[in-house]
N, C-alpha and C. Protein backbone atom coordinates (compact mmCIF):
# COMPACT_ATOMS: atom_id res chain seq x y z
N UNK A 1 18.83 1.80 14.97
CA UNK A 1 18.44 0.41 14.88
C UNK A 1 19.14 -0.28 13.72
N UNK A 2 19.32 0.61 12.54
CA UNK A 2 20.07 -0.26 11.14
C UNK A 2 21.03 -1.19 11.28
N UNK A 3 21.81 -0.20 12.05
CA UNK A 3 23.35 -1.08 12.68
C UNK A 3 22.89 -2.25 12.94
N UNK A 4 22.30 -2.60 13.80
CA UNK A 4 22.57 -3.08 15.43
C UNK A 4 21.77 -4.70 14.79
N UNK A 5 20.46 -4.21 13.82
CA UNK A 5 19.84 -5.35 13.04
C UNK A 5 20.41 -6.07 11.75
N UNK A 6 21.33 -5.51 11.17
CA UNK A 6 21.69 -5.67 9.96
C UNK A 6 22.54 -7.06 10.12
N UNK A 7 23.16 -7.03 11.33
CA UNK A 7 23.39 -8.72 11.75
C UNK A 7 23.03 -9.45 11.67
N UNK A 8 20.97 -9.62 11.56
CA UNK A 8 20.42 -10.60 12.20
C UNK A 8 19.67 -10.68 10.96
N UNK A 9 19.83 -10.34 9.75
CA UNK A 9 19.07 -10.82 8.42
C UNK A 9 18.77 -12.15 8.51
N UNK A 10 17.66 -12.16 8.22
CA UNK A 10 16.87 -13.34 7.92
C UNK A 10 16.49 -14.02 9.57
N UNK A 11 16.76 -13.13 10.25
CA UNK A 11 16.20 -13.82 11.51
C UNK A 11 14.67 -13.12 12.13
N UNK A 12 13.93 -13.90 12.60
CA UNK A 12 12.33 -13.37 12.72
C UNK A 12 12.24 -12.94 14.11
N UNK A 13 11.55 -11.87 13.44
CA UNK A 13 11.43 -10.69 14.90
C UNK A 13 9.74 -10.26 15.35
N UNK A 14 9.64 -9.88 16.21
CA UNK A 14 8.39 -9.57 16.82
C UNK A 14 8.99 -8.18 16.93
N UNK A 15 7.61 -7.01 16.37
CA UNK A 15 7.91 -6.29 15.97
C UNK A 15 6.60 -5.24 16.62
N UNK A 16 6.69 -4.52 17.39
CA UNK A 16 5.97 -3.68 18.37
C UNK A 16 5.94 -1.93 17.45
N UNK A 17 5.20 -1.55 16.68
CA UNK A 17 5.39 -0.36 16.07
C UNK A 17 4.64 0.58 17.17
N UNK A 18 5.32 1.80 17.09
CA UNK A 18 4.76 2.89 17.55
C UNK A 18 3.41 3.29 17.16
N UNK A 19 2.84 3.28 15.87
CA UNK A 19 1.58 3.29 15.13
C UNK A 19 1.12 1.68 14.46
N UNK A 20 0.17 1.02 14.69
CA UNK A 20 -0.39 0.18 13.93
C UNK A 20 -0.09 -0.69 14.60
N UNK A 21 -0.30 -2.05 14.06
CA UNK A 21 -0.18 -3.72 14.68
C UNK A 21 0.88 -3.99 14.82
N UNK A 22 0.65 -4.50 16.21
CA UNK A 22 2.25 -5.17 16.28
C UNK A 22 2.59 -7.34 14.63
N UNK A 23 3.88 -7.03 14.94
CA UNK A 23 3.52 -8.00 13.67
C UNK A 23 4.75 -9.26 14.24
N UNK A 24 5.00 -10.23 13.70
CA UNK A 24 6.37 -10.51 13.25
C UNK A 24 6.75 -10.97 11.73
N UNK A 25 7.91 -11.46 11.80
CA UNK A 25 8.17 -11.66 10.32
C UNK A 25 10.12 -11.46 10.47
N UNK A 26 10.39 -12.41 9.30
CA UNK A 26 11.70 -12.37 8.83
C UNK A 26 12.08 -11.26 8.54
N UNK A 27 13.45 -10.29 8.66
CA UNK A 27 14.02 -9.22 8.41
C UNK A 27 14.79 -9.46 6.94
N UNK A 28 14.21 -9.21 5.99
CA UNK A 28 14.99 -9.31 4.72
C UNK A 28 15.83 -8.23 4.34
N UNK A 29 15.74 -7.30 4.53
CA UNK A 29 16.68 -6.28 4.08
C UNK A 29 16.23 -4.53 4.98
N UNK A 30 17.39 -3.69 4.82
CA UNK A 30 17.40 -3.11 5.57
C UNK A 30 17.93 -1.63 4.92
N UNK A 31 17.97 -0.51 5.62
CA UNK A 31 18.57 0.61 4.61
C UNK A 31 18.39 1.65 6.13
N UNK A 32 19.08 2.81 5.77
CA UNK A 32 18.86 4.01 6.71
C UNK A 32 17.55 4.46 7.29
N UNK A 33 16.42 4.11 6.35
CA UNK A 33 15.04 4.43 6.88
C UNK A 33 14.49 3.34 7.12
N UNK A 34 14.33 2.18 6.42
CA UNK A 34 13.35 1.21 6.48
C UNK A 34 13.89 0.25 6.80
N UNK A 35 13.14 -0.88 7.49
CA UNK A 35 13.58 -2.24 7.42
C UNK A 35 12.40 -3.26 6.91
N UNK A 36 12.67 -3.91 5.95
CA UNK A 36 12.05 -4.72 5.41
C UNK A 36 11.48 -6.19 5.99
N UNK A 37 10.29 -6.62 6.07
CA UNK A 37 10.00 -7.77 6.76
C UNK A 37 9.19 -8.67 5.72
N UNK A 38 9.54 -10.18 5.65
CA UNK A 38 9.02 -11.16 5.02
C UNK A 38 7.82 -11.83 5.24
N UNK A 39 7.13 -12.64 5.18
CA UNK A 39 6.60 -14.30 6.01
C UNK A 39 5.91 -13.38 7.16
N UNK A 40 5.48 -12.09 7.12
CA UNK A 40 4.72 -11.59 7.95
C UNK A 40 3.56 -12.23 8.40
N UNK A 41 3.05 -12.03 9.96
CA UNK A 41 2.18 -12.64 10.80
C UNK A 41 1.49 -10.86 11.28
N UNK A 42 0.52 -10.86 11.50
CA UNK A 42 0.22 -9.18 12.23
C UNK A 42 -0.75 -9.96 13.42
N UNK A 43 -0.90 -9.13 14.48
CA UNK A 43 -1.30 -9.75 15.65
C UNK A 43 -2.78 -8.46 15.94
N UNK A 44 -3.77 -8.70 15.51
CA UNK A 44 -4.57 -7.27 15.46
C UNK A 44 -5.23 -7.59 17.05
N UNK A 45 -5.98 -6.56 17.42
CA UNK A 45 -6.60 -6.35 18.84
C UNK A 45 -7.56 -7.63 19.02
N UNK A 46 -8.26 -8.36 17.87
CA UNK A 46 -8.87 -9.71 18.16
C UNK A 46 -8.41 -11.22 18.68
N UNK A 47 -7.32 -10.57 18.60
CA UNK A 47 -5.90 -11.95 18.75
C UNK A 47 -5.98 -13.08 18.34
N UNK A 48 -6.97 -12.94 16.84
CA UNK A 48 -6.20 -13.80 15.70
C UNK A 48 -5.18 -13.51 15.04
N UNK A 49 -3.88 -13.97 14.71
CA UNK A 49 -3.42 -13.93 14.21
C UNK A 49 -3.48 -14.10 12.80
N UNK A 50 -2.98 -12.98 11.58
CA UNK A 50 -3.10 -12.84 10.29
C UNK A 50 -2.24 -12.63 9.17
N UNK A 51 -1.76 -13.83 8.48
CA UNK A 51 -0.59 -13.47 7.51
C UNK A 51 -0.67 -12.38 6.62
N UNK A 52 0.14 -12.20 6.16
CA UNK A 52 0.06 -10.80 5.70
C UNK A 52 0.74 -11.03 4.05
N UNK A 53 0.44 -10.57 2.70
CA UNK A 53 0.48 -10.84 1.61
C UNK A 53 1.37 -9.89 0.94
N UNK A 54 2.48 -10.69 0.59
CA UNK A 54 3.83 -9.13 0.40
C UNK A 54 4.61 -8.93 1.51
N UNK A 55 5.68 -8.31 1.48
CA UNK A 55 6.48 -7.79 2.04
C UNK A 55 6.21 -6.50 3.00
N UNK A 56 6.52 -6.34 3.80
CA UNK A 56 6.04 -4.68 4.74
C UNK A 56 7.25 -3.60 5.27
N UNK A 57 7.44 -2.78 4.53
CA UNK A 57 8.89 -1.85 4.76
C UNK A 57 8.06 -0.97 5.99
N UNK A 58 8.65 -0.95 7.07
CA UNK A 58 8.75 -0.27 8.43
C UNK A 58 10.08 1.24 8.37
N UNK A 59 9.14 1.75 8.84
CA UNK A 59 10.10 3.10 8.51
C UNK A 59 10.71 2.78 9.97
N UNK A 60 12.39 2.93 10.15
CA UNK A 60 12.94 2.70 11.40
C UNK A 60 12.30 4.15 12.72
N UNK A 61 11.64 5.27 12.39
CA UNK A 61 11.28 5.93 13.22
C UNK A 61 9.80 5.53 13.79
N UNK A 62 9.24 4.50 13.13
CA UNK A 62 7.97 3.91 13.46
C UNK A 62 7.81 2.86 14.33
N UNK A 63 9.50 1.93 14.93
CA UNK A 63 9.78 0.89 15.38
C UNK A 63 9.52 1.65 17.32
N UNK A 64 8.51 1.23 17.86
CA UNK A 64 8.75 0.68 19.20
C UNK A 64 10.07 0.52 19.64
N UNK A 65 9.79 -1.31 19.46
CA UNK A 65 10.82 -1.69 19.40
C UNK A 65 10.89 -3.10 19.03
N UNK A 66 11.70 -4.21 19.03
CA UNK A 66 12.10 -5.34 18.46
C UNK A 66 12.47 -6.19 19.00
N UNK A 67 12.19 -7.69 18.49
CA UNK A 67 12.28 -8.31 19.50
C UNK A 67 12.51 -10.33 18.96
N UNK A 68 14.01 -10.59 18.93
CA UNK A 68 13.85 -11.46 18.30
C UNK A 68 13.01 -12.68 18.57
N UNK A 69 12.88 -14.37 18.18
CA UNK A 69 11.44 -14.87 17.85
C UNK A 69 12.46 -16.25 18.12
N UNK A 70 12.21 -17.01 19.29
CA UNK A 70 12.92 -18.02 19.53
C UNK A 70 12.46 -18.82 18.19
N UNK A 71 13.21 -19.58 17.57
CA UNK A 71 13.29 -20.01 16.39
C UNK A 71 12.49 -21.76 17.05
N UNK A 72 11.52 -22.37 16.32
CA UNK A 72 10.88 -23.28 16.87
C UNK A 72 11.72 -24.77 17.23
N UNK A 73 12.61 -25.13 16.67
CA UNK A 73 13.61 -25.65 16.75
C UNK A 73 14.65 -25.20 17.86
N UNK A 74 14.62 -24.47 18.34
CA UNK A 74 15.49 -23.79 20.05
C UNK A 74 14.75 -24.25 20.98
């Protein structure tokens, strides 16, 4: 996944983890294990939606999968 995202810094993704809430959030930075997400939103089983305080490093073996976030302006 590092590769393939490392293009799309700073672009906001919907983010489906294998364990835990699915979330979205801006991709700020990235590395061999983790990818870093900003301006996080988490989507829990009540389907309120809940910002999230800090930054959230995603280990890339924890990613589902990904999914970019038509930008509201598109």
């Amino acid at each position: 996944m590092k590769n393939l995202i490392r293009r799309k810094l700073r672009t906001r993704f919907h983010v489906t983890p294998k364990v835990g809430l699915p979330f979205e959030g801006i991709l700020l930075a990235e590395d061999s294990t983790y990818a870093v997400f900003g301006d996080v939103v988490a989507f829990p089983e009540d389907g309120t939606p809940t910002r999230c305080d800090g930054d959230l490093y995603v280990r890339h073996a924890n990613v589902a999968y990904v999914q970019t976030v038509k930008h509201e302006n598109e």
